[in-house]
C-alpha atoms as a PDB file:
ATOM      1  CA  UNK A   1     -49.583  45.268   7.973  1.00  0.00           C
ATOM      2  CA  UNK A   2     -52.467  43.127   9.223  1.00  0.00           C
ATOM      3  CA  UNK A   3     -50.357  41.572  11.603  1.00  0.00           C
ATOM      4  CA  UNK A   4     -49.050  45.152  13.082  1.00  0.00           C
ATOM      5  CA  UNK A   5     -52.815  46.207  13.491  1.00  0.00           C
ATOM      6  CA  UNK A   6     -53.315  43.035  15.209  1.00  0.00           C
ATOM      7  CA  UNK A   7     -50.233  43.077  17.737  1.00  0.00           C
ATOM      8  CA  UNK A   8     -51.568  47.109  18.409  1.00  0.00           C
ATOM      9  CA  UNK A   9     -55.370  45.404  19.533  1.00  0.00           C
ATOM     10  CA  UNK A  10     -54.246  42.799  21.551  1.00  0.00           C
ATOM     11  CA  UNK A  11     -51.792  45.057  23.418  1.00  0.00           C
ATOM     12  CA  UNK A  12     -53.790  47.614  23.986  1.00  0.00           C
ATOM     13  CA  UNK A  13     -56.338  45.009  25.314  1.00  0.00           C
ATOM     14  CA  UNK A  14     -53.855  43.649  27.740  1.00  0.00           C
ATOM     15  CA  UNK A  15     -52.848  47.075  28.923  1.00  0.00           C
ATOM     16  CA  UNK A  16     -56.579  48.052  29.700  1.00  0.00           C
ATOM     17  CA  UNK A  17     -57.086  44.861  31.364  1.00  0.00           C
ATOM     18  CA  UNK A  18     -53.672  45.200  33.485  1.00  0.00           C
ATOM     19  CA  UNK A  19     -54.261  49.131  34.574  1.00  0.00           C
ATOM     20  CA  UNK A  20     -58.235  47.636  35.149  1.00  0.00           C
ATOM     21  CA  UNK A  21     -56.923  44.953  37.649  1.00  0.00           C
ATOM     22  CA  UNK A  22     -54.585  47.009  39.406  1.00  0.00           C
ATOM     23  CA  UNK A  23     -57.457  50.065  40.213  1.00  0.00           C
ATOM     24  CA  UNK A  24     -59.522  47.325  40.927  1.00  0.00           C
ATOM     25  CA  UNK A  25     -57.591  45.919  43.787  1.00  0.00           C
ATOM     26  CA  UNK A  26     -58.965  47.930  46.652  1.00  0.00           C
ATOM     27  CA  UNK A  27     -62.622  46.655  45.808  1.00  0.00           C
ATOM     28  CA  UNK A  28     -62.010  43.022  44.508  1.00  0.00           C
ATOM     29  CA  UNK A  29     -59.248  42.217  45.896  1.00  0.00           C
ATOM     30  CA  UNK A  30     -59.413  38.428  44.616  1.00  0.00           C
ATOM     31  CA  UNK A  31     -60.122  39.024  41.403  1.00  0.00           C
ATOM     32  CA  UNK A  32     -57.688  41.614  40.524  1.00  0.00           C
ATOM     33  CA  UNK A  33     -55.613  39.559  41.981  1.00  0.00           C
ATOM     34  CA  UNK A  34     -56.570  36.779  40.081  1.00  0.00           C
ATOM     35  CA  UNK A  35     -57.190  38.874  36.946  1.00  0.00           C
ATOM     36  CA  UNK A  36     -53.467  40.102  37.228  1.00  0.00           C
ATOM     37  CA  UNK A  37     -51.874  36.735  37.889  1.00  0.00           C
ATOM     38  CA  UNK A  38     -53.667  35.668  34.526  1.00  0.00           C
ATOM     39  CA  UNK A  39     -51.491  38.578  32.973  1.00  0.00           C
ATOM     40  CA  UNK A  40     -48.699  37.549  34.304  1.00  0.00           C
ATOM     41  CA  UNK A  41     -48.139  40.505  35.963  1.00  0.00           C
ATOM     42  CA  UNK A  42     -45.321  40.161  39.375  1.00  0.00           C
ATOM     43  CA  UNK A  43     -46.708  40.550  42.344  1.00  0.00           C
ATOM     44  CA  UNK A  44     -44.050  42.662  43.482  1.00  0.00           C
ATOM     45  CA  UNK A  45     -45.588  46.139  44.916  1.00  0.00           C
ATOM     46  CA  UNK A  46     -44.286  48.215  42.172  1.00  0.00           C
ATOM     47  CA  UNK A  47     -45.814  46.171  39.523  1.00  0.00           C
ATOM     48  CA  UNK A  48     -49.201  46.252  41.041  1.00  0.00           C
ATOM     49  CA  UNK A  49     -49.114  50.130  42.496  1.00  0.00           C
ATOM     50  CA  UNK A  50     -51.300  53.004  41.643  1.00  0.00           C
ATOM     51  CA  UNK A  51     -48.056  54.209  40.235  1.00  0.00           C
ATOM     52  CA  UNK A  52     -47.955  51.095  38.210  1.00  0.00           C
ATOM     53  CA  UNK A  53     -51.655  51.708  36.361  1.00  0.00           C
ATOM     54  CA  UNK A  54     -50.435  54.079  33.683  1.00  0.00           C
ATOM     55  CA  UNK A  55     -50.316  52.865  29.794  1.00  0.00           C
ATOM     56  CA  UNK A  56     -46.929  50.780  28.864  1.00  0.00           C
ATOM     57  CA  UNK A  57     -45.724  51.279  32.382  1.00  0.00           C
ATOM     58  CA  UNK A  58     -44.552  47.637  32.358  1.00  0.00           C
ATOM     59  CA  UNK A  59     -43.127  45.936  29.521  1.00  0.00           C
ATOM     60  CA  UNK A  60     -42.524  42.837  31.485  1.00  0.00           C
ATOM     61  CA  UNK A  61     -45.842  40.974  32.202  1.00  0.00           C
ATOM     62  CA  UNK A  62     -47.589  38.485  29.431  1.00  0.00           C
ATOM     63  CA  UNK A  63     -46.569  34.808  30.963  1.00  0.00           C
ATOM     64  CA  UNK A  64     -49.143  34.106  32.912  1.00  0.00           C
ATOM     65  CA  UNK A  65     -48.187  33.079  36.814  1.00  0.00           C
ATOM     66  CA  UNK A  66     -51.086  30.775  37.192  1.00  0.00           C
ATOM     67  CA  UNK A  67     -52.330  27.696  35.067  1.00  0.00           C
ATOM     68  CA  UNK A  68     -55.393  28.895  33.370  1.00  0.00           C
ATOM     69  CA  UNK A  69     -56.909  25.924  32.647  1.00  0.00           C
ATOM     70  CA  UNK A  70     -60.021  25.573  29.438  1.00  0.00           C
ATOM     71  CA  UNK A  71     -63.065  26.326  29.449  1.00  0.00           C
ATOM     72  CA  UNK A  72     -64.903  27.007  32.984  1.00  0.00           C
ATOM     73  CA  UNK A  73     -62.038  26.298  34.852  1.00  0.00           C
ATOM     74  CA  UNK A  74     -59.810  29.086  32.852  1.00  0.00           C
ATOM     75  CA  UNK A  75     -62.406  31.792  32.753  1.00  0.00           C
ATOM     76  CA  UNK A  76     -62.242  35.179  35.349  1.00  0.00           C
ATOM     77  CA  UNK A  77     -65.396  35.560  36.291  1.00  0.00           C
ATOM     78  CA  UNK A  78     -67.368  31.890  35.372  1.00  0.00           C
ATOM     79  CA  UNK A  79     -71.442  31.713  34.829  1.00  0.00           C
ATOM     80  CA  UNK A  80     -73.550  31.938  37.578  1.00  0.00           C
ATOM     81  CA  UNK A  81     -75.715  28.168  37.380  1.00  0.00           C
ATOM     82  CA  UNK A  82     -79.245  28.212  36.662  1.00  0.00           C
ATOM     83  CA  UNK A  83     -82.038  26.490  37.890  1.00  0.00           C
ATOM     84  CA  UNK A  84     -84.074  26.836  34.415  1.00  0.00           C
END
Protein backbone atom coordinates (compact mmCIF):
# COMPACT_ATOMS: atom_id res chain seq x y z
CA UNK A 1 0.00 0.00 0.00
CA UNK A 2 2.95 2.26 0.80
CA UNK A 3 4.38 1.62 -2.37
CA UNK A 4 0.93 2.58 -4.34
CA UNK A 5 0.88 5.96 -2.34
CA UNK A 6 4.34 6.41 -3.37
CA UNK A 7 4.05 5.60 -7.27
CA UNK A 8 0.63 8.20 -6.97
CA UNK A 9 3.36 11.21 -5.50
CA UNK A 10 5.96 10.78 -7.78
CA UNK A 11 3.57 10.71 -10.77
CA UNK A 12 1.70 13.31 -9.98
CA UNK A 13 5.03 15.23 -9.44
CA UNK A 14 6.20 14.39 -12.88
CA UNK A 15 2.91 15.36 -14.44
CA UNK A 16 2.99 18.91 -12.74
CA UNK A 17 6.46 19.32 -13.73
CA UNK A 18 5.74 18.11 -17.51
CA UNK A 19 2.32 20.37 -18.01
CA UNK A 20 4.78 23.24 -16.00
CA UNK A 21 7.50 22.94 -18.77
CA UNK A 22 5.32 22.83 -21.60
CA UNK A 23 3.22 26.37 -20.46
CA UNK A 24 6.45 27.53 -19.74
CA UNK A 25 7.87 27.35 -23.18
CA UNK A 26 6.80 30.67 -24.58
CA UNK A 27 8.71 32.54 -21.66
CA UNK A 28 11.80 30.23 -21.01
CA UNK A 29 12.18 28.74 -23.81
CA UNK A 30 15.60 26.98 -22.70
CA UNK A 31 14.60 25.79 -19.73
CA UNK A 32 11.40 24.21 -20.55
CA UNK A 33 13.14 22.91 -22.98
CA UNK A 34 15.67 21.67 -20.89
CA UNK A 35 13.24 20.91 -18.05
CA UNK A 36 11.25 18.65 -20.57
CA UNK A 37 14.21 16.84 -22.07
CA UNK A 38 15.03 15.89 -18.32
CA UNK A 39 11.45 14.20 -18.45
CA UNK A 40 12.03 12.59 -21.22
CA UNK A 41 9.39 14.03 -22.88
CA UNK A 42 9.69 13.82 -27.30
CA UNK A 43 10.19 16.73 -28.78
CA UNK A 44 7.76 16.04 -31.32
CA UNK A 45 5.07 19.08 -31.49
CA UNK A 46 2.28 17.10 -30.15
CA UNK A 47 4.09 16.07 -27.12
CA UNK A 48 5.09 19.53 -26.22
CA UNK A 49 1.63 21.48 -27.42
CA UNK A 50 -0.76 23.47 -25.40
CA UNK A 51 -2.93 20.57 -26.30
CA UNK A 52 -0.35 18.37 -24.77
CA UNK A 53 -0.42 20.23 -21.03
CA UNK A 54 -3.46 18.44 -19.68
CA UNK A 55 -3.05 15.69 -16.70
CA UNK A 56 -2.02 11.99 -18.06
CA UNK A 57 -2.12 13.31 -21.57
CA UNK A 58 1.07 11.33 -22.27
CA UNK A 59 1.84 8.08 -20.92
CA UNK A 60 5.02 7.86 -22.84
CA UNK A 61 7.71 10.22 -21.34
CA UNK A 62 9.98 9.16 -18.08
CA UNK A 63 13.53 8.20 -19.91
CA UNK A 64 15.17 11.07 -19.85
CA UNK A 65 16.64 12.36 -23.51
CA UNK A 66 19.59 14.07 -22.01
CA UNK A 67 22.43 12.83 -19.57
CA UNK A 68 21.68 14.48 -16.34
CA UNK A 69 24.74 14.31 -14.83
CA UNK A 70 25.21 14.64 -10.38
CA UNK A 71 25.20 17.16 -8.51
CA UNK A 72 25.63 20.83 -10.15
CA UNK A 73 25.98 19.57 -13.39
CA UNK A 74 22.43 17.55 -13.20
CA UNK A 75 20.44 20.24 -11.52
CA UNK A 76 17.65 22.66 -13.66
CA UNK A 77 18.19 25.69 -12.45
CA UNK A 78 21.98 25.54 -10.51
CA UNK A 79 23.00 28.22 -7.56
CA UNK A 80 23.79 31.49 -8.41
CA UNK A 81 27.86 31.88 -6.91
CA UNK A 82 28.50 34.12 -4.17
CA UNK A 83 31.03 36.42 -3.40
CA UNK A 84 30.53 36.00 0.59
Amino acid sequence: MAYDLLVGVIYNATESLRIAGILLQPFMPEKAKKLLNMLGVEEDLSKRSYAAAKYGADPDYGTPRMPLGKGQAGTLFPPLLSEE
